[in-house]
C-alpha atoms as a PDB file:
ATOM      1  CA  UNK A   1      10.460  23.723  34.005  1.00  0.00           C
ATOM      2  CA  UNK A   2       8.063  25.139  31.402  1.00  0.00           C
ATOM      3  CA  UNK A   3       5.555  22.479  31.753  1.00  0.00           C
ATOM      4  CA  UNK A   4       5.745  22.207  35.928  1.00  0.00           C
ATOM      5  CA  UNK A   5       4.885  26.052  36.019  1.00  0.00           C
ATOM      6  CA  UNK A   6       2.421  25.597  33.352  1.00  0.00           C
ATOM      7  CA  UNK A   7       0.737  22.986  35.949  1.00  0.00           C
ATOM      8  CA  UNK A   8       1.308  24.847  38.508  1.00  0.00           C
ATOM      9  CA  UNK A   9      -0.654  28.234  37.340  1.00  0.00           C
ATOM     10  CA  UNK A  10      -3.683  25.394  36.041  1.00  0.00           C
ATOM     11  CA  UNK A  11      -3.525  23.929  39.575  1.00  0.00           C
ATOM     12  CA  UNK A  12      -4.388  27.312  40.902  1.00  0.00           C
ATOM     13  CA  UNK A  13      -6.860  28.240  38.375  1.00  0.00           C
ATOM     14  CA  UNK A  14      -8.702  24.764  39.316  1.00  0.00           C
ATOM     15  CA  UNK A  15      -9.090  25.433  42.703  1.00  0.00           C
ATOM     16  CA  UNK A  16      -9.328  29.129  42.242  1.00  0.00           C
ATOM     17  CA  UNK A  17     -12.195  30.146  39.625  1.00  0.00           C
ATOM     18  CA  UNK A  18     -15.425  29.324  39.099  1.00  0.00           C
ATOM     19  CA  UNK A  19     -15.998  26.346  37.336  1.00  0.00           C
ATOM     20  CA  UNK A  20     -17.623  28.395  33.998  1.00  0.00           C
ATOM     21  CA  UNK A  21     -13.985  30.333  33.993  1.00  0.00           C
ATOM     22  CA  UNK A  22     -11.829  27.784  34.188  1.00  0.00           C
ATOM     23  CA  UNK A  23     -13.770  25.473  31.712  1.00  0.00           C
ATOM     24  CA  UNK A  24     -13.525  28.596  29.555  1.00  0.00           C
ATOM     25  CA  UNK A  25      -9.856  29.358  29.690  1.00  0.00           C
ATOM     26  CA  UNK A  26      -9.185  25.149  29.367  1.00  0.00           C
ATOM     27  CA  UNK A  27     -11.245  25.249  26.158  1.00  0.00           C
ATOM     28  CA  UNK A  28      -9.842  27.633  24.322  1.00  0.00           C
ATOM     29  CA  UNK A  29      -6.371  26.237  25.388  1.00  0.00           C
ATOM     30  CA  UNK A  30      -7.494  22.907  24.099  1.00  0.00           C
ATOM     31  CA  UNK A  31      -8.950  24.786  20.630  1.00  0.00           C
ATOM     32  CA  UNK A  32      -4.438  25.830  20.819  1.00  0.00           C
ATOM     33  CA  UNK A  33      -3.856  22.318  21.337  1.00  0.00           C
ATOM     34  CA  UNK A  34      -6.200  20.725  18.483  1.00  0.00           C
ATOM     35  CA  UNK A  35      -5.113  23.024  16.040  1.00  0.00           C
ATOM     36  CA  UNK A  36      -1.335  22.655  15.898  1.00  0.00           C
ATOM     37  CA  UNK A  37      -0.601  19.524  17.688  1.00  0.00           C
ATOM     38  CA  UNK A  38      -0.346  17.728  14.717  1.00  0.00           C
ATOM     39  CA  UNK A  39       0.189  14.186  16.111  1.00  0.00           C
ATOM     40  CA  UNK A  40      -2.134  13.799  18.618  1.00  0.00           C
ATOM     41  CA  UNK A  41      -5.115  15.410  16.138  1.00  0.00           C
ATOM     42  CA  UNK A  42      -4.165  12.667  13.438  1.00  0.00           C
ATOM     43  CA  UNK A  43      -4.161  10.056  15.765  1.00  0.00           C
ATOM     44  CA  UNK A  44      -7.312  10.535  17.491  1.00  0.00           C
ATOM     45  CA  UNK A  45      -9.001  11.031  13.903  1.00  0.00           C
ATOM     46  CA  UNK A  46      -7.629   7.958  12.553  1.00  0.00           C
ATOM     47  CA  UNK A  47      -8.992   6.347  15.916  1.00  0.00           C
ATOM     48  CA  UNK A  48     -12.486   7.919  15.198  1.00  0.00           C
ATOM     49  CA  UNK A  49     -12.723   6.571  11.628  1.00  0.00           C
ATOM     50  CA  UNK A  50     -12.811   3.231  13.317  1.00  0.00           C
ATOM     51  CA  UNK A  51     -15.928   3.620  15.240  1.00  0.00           C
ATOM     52  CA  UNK A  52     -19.549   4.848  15.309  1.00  0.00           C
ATOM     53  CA  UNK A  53     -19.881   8.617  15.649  1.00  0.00           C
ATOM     54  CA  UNK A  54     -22.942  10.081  14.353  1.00  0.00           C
ATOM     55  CA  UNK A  55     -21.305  13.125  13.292  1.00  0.00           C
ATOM     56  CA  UNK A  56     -18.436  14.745  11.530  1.00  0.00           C
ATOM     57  CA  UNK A  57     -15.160  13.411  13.116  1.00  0.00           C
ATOM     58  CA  UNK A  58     -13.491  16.498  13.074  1.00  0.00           C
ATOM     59  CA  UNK A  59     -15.960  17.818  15.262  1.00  0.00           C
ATOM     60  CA  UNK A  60     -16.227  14.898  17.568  1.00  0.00           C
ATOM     61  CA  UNK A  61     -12.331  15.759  17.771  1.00  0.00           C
ATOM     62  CA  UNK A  62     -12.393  18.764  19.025  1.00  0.00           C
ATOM     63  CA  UNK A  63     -15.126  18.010  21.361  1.00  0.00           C
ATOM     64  CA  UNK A  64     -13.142  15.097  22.725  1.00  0.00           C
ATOM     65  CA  UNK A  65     -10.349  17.526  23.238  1.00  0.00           C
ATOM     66  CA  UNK A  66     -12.589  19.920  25.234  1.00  0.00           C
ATOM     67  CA  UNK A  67     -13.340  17.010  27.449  1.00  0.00           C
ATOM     68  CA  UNK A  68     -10.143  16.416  28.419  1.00  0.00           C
ATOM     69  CA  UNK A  69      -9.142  19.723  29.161  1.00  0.00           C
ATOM     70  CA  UNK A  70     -12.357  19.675  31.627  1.00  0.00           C
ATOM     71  CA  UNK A  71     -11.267  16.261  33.021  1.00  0.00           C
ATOM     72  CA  UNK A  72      -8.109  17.578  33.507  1.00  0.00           C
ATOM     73  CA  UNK A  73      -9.594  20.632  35.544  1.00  0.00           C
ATOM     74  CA  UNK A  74     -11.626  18.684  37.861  1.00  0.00           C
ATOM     75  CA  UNK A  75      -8.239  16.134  38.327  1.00  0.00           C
ATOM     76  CA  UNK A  76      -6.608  19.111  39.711  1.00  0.00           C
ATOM     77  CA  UNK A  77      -9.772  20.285  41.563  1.00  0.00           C
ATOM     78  CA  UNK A  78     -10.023  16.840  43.259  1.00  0.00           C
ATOM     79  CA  UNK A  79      -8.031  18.194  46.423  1.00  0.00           C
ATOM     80  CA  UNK A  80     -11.136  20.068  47.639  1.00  0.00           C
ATOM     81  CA  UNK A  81     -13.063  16.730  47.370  1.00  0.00           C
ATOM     82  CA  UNK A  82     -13.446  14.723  50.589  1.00  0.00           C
ATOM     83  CA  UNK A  83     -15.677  11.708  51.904  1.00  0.00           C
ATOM     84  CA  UNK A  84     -18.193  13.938  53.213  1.00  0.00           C
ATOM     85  CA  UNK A  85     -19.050  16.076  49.589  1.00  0.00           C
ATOM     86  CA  UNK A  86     -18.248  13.620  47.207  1.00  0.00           C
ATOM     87  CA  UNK A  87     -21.267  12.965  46.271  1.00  0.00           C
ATOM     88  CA  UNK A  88     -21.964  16.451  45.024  1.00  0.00           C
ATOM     89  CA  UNK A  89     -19.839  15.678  41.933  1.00  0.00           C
ATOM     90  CA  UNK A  90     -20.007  12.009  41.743  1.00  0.00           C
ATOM     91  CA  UNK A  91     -23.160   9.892  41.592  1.00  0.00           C
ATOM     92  CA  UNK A  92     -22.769   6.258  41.028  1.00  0.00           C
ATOM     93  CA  UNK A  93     -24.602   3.707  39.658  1.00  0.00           C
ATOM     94  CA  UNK A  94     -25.052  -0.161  41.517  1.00  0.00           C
ATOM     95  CA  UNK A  95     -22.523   0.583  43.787  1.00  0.00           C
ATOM     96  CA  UNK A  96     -23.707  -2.324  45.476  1.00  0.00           C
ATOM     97  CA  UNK A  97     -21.686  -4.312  42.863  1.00  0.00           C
ATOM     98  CA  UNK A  98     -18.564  -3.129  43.874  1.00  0.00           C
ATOM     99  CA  UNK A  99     -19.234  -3.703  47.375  1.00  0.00           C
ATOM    100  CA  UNK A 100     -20.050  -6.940  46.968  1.00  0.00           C
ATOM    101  CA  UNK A 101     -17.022  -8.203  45.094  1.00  0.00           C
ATOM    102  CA  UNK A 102     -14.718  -6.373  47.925  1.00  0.00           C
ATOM    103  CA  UNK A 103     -16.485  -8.467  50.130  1.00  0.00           C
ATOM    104  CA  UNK A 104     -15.436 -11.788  48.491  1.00  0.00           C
ATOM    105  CA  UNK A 105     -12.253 -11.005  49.733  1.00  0.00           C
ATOM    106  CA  UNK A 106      -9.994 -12.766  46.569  1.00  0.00           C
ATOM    107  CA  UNK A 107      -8.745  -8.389  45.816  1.00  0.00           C
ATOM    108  CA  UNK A 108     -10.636  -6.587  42.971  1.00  0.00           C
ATOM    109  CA  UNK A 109      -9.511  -5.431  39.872  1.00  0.00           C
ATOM    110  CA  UNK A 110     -10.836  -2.190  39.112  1.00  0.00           C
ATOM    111  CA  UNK A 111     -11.088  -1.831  35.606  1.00  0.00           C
ATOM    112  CA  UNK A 112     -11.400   1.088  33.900  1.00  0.00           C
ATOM    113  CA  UNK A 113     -10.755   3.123  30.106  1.00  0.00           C
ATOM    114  CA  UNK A 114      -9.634   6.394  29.149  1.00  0.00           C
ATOM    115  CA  UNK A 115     -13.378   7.490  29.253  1.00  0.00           C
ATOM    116  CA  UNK A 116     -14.803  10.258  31.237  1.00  0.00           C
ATOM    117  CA  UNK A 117     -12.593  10.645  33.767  1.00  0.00           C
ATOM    118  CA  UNK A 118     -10.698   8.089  35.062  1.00  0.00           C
ATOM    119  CA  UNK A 119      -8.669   9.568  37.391  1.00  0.00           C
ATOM    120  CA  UNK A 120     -11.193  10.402  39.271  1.00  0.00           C
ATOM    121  CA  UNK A 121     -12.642   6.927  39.700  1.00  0.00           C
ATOM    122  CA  UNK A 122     -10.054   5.828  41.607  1.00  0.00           C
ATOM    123  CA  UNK A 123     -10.019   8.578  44.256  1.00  0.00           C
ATOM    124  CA  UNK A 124     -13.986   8.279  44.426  1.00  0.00           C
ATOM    125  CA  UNK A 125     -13.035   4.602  45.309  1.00  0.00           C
ATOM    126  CA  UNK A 126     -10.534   5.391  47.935  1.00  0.00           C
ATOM    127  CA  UNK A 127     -13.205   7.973  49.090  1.00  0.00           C
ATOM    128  CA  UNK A 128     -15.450   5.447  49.777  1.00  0.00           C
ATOM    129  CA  UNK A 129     -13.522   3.734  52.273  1.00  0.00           C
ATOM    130  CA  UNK A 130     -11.849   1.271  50.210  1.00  0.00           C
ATOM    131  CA  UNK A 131      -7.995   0.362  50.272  1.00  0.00           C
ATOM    132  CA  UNK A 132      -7.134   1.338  46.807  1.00  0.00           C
ATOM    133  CA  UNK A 133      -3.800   1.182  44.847  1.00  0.00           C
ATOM    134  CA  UNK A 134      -3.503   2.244  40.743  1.00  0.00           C
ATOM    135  CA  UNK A 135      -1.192   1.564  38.063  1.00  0.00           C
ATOM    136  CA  UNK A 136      -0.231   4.623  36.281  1.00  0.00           C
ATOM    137  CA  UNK A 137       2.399   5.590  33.813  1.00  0.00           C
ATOM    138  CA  UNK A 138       4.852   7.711  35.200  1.00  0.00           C
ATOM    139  CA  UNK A 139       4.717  11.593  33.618  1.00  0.00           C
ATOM    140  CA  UNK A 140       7.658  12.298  31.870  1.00  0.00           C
ATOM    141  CA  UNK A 141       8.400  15.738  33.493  1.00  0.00           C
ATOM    142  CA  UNK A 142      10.277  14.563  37.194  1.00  0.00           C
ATOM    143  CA  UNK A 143       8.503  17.617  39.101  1.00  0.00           C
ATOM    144  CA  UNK A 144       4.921  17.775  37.119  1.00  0.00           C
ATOM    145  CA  UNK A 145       5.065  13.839  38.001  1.00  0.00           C
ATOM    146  CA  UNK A 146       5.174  14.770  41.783  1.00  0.00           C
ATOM    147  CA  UNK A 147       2.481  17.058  41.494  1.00  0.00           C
ATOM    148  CA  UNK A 148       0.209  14.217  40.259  1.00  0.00           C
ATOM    149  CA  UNK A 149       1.981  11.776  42.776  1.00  0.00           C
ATOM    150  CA  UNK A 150       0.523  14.124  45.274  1.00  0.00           C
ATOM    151  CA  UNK A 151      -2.391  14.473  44.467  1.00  0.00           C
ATOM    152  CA  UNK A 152      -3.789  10.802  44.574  1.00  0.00           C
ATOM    153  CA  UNK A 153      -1.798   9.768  47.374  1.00  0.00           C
ATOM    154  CA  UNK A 154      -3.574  12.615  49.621  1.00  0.00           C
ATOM    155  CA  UNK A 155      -6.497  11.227  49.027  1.00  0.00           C
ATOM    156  CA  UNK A 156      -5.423   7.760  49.370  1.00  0.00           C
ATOM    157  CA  UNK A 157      -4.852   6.285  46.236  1.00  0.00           C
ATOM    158  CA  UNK A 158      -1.409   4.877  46.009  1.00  0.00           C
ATOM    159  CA  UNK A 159       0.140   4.960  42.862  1.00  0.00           C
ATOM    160  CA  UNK A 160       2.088   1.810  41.318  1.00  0.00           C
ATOM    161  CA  UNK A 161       4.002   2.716  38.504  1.00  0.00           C
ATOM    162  CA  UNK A 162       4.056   1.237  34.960  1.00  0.00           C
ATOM    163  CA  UNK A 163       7.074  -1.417  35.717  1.00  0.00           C
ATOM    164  CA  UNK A 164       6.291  -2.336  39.173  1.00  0.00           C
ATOM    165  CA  UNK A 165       3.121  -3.304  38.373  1.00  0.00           C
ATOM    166  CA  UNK A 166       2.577  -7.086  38.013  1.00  0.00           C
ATOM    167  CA  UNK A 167       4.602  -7.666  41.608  1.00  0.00           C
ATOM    168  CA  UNK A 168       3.399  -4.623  43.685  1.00  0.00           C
ATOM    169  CA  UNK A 169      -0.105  -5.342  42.151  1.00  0.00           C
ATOM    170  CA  UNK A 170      -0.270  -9.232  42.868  1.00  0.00           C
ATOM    171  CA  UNK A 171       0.568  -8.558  46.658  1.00  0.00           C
ATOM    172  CA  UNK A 172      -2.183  -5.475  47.230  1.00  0.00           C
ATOM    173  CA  UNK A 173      -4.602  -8.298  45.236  1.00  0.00           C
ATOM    174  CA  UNK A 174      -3.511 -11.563  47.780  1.00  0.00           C
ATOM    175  CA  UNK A 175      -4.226  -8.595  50.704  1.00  0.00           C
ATOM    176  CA  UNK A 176      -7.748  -8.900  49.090  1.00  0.00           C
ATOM    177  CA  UNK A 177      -7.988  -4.965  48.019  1.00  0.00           C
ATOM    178  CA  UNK A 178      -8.270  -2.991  45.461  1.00  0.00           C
ATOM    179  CA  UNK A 179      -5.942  -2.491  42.143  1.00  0.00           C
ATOM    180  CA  UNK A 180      -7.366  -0.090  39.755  1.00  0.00           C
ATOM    181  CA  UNK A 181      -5.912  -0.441  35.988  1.00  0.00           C
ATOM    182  CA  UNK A 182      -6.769   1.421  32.690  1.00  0.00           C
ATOM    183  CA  UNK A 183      -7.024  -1.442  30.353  1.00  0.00           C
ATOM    184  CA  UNK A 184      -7.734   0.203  26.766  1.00  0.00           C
ATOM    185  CA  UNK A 185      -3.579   1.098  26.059  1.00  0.00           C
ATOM    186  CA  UNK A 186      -1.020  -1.299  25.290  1.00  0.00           C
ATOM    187  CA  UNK A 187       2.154   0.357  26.437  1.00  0.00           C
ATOM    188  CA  UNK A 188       5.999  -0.608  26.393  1.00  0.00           C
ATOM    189  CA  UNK A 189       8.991   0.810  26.985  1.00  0.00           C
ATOM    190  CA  UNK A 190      11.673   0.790  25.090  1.00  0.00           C
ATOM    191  CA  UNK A 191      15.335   2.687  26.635  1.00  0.00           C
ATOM    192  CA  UNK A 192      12.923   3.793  30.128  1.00  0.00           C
ATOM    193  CA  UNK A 193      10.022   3.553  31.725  1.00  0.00           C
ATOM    194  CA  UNK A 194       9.039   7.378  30.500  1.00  0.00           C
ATOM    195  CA  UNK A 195       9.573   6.159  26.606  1.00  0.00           C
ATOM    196  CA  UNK A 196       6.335   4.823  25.612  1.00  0.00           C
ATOM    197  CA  UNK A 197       6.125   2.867  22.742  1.00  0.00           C
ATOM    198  CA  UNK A 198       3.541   0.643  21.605  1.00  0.00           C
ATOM    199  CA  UNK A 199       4.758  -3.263  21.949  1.00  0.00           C
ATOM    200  CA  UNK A 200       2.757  -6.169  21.105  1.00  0.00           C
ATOM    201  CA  UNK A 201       4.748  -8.372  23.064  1.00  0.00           C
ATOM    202  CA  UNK A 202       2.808  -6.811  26.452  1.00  0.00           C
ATOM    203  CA  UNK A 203      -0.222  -7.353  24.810  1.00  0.00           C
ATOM    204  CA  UNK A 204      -2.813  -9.150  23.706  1.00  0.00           C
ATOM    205  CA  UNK A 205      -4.568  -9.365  20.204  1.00  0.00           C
ATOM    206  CA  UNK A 206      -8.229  -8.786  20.476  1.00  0.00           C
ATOM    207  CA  UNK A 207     -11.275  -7.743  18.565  1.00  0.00           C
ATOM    208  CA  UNK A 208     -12.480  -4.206  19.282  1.00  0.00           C
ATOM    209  CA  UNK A 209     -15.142  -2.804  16.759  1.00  0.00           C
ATOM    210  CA  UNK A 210     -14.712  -5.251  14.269  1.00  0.00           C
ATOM    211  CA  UNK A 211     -10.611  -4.491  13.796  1.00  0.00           C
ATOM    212  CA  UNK A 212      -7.899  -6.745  15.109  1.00  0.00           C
ATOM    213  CA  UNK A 213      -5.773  -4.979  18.060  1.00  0.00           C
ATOM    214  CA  UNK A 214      -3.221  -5.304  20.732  1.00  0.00           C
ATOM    215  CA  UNK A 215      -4.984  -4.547  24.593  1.00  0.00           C
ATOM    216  CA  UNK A 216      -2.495  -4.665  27.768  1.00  0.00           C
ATOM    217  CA  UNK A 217      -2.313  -8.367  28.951  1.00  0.00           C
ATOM    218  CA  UNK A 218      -1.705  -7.003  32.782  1.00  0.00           C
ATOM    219  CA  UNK A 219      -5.218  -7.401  34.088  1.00  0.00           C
ATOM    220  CA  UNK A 220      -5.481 -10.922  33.087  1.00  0.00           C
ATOM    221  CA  UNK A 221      -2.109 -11.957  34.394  1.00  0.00           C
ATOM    222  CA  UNK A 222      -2.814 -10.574  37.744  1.00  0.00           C
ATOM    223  CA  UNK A 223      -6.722 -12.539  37.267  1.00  0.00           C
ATOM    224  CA  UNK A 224      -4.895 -15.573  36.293  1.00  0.00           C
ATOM    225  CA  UNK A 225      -2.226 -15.455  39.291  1.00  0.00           C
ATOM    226  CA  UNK A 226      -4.759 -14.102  42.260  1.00  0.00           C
ATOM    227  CA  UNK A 227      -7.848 -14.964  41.262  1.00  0.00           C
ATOM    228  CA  UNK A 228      -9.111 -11.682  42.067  1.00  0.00           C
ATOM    229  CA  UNK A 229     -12.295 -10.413  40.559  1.00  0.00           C
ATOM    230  CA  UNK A 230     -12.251  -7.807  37.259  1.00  0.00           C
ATOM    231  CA  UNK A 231     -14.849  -5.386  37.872  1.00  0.00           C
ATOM    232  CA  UNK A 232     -15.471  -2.922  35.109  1.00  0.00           C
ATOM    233  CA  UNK A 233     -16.208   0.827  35.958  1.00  0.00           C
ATOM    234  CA  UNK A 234     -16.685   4.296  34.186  1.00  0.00           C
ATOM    235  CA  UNK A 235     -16.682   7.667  35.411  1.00  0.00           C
ATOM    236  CA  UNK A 236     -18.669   9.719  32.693  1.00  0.00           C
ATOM    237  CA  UNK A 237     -19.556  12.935  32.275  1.00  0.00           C
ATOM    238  CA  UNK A 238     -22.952  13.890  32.343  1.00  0.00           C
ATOM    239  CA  UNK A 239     -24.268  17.314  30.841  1.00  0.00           C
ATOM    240  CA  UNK A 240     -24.042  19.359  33.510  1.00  0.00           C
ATOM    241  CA  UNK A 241     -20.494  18.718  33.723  1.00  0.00           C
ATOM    242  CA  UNK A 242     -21.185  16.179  36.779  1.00  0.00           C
ATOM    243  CA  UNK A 243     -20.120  12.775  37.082  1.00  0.00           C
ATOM    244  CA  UNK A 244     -21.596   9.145  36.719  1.00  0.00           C
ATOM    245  CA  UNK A 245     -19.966   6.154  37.837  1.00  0.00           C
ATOM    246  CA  UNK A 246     -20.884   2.835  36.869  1.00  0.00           C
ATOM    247  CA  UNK A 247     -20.157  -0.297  37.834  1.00  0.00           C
ATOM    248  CA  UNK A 248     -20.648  -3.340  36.013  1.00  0.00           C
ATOM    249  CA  UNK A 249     -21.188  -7.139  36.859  1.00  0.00           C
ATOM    250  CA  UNK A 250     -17.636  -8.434  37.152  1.00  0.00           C
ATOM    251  CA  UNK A 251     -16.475 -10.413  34.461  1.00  0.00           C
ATOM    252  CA  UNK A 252     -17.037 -13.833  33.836  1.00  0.00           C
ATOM    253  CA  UNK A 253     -13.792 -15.539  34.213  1.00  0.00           C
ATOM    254  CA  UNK A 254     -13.505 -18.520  31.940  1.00  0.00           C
ATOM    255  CA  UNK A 255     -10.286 -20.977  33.785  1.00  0.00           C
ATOM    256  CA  UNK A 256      -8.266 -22.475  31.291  1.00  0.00           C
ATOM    257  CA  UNK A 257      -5.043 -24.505  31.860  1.00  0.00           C
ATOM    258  CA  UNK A 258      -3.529 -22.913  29.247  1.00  0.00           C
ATOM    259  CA  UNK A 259      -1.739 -19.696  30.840  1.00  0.00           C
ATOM    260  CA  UNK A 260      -2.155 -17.636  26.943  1.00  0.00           C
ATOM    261  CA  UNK A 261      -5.502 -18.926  26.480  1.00  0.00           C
ATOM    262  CA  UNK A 262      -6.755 -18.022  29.325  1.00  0.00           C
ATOM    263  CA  UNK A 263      -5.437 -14.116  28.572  1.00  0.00           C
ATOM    264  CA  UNK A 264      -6.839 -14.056  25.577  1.00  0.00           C
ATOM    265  CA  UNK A 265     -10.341 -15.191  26.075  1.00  0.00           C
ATOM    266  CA  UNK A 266     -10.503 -13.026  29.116  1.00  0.00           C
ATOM    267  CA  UNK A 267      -8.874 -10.158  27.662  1.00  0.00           C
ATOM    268  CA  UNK A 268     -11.593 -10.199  25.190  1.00  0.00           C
ATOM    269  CA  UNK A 269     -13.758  -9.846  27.453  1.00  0.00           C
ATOM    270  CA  UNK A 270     -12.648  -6.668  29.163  1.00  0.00           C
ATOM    271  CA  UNK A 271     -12.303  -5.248  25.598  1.00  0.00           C
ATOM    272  CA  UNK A 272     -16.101  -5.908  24.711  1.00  0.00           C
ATOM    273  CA  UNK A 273     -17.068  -4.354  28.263  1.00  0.00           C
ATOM    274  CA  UNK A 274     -14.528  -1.472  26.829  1.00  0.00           C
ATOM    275  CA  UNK A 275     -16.439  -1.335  23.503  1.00  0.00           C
ATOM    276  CA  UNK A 276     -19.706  -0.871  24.868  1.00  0.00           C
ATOM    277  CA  UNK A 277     -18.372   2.473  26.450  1.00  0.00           C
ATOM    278  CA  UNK A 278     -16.500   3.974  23.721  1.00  0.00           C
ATOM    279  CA  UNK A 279     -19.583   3.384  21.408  1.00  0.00           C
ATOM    280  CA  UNK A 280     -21.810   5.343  24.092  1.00  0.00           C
ATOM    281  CA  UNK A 281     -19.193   7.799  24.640  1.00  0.00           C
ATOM    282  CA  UNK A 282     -16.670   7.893  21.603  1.00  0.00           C
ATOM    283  CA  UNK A 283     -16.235  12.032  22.280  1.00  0.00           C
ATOM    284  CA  UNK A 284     -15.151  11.130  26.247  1.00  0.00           C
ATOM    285  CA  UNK A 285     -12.616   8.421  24.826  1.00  0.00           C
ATOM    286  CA  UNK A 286      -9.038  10.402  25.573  1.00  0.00           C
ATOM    287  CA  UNK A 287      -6.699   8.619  23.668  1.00  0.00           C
ATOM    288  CA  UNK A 288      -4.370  10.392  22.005  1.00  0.00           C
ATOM    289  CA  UNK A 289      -2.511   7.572  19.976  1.00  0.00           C
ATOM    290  CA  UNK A 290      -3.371   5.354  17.202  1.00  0.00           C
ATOM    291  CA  UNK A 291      -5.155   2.199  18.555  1.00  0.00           C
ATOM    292  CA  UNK A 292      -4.943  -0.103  15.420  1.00  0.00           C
ATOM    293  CA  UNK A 293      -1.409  -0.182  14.465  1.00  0.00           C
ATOM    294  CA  UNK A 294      -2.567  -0.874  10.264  1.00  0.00           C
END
């Protein structure tokens, strides 16, 4: 109950304050955060030793930290966004990319990381006019789950959850529209759905900055059994707290036969597109558990 009123009273702040105030308040809640959540502070440090930083990693911590409480800000502040001011936030980069592999009509795979902010992505998608539909992972508080529930599907992005995926997902692809999918954790369950665990037997093992690890295997299934186009995009923060999204080339599918060869090579892939992203923005990377499993 703690944590849905907690939402609740940051919901209203979002929509409420000026955006200096409630960056303010959600920074020095995140300095709460950094300092005595333990777990999540070791694990995004021992994440950081792995890549490129250019500065202390303690630092780049923290900073990461302040950019999600930000990102988590303008999530909740995304109700007052519709197709008409968009764009005041939100400028995008060859856009024309994405319109062109919707237009193929084989369904797109909208791939994304926990960069920037990636909830937002999706809704600028569905903004945009196209028919969009996201995997998430389900929150683990029933009512606080709702509130985020709400929030995309008002602005009509339907949420598939984590364990519906693979057969929800390969019918909105065959439709020919859009499925977006964060493809940087490799997530199991273990007694439920809301018990994440990390499980190598949903993923994949790649290369990602030089280190051997496990990325989710689901958007090269759904590739393999639709032949639906990956197309990579990033919603980034720029310095004046705006947004850039980017949109790559899709992904070079390489067709093999074999069904695990083919997920590996192409997961590979969509963890080198990853890479290139985390080593521009390694203090935008949210991911608050260990990624190499050493």
């Amino acid at each position: 109950m703690l944590e849905y009123i907690l939402y609740l009273c940051a919901h209203f702040l979002a929509v409420s304050f000026p955006t200096p105030l409630k960056y303010w308040i959600g920074l020095r809640v995140s300095d709460m955060y950094f300092l005595f959540h333990n777990k999540n502070r070791k694990a995004v440090l021992s994440n950081f030793d792995k890549i490129p930083l250019g500065k202390n990693k303690h630092e780049a911590a923290r900073t990461m930290f302040h950019n999600f409480s930000k990102s988590l800000a303008d999530f909740l502040f995304i109700s007052q966004l519709d197709k008409n001011n968009w764009r005041n936030w939100v400028k995008t980069i060859d856009e024309k990319k994405f319109d062109e592999a919707y237009r193929q009509k084989k369904g797109v795979i909208a791939l994304t990381a926990h960069i920037g902010n990636w909830e937002l992505g999706g809704i600028i998608l569905s903004l945009m006019g196209y028919p969009i539909s996201a995997i998430v992972l389900p929150q683990k508080n029933r009512a606080v789950n709702d509130i985020f529930f709400k929030q995309r599907l008002e602005k009509g992005l339907k949420p598939i959850f984590l364990g519906q995926s693979l057969i929800e997902g390969v019918r909105k692809l065959r439709k020919g529209e859009v499925l977006a999918i964060v493809g940087d954790r490799n997530i199991g369950f273990s007694k439920s759905i809301r018990d994440k665990t990390p499980n190598k037997t949903m993923g994949v093992e790649v290369n990602f900055f030089g280190r051997k690890v496990y990325f989710p295997k689901g958007p090269a299934i759904l590739a393999y059994w639709t032949q639906a186009l990956i197309l990579p995009g990033f919603t980034v923060r720029d310095n004046d707290d705006k947004y850039t999204l980017y949109f790559e080339n899709p992904i070079q599918i390489e067709r093999c036969k074999n069904k695990e060869e083919f997920i590996k090579i192409n997961t590979q892939k969509i963890a080198s597109v990853i890479e290139k992203y985390v080593r521009h923005y390694p203090e935008q990377w949210c991911v608050f558990e260990e990624v190499w499993q050493e």
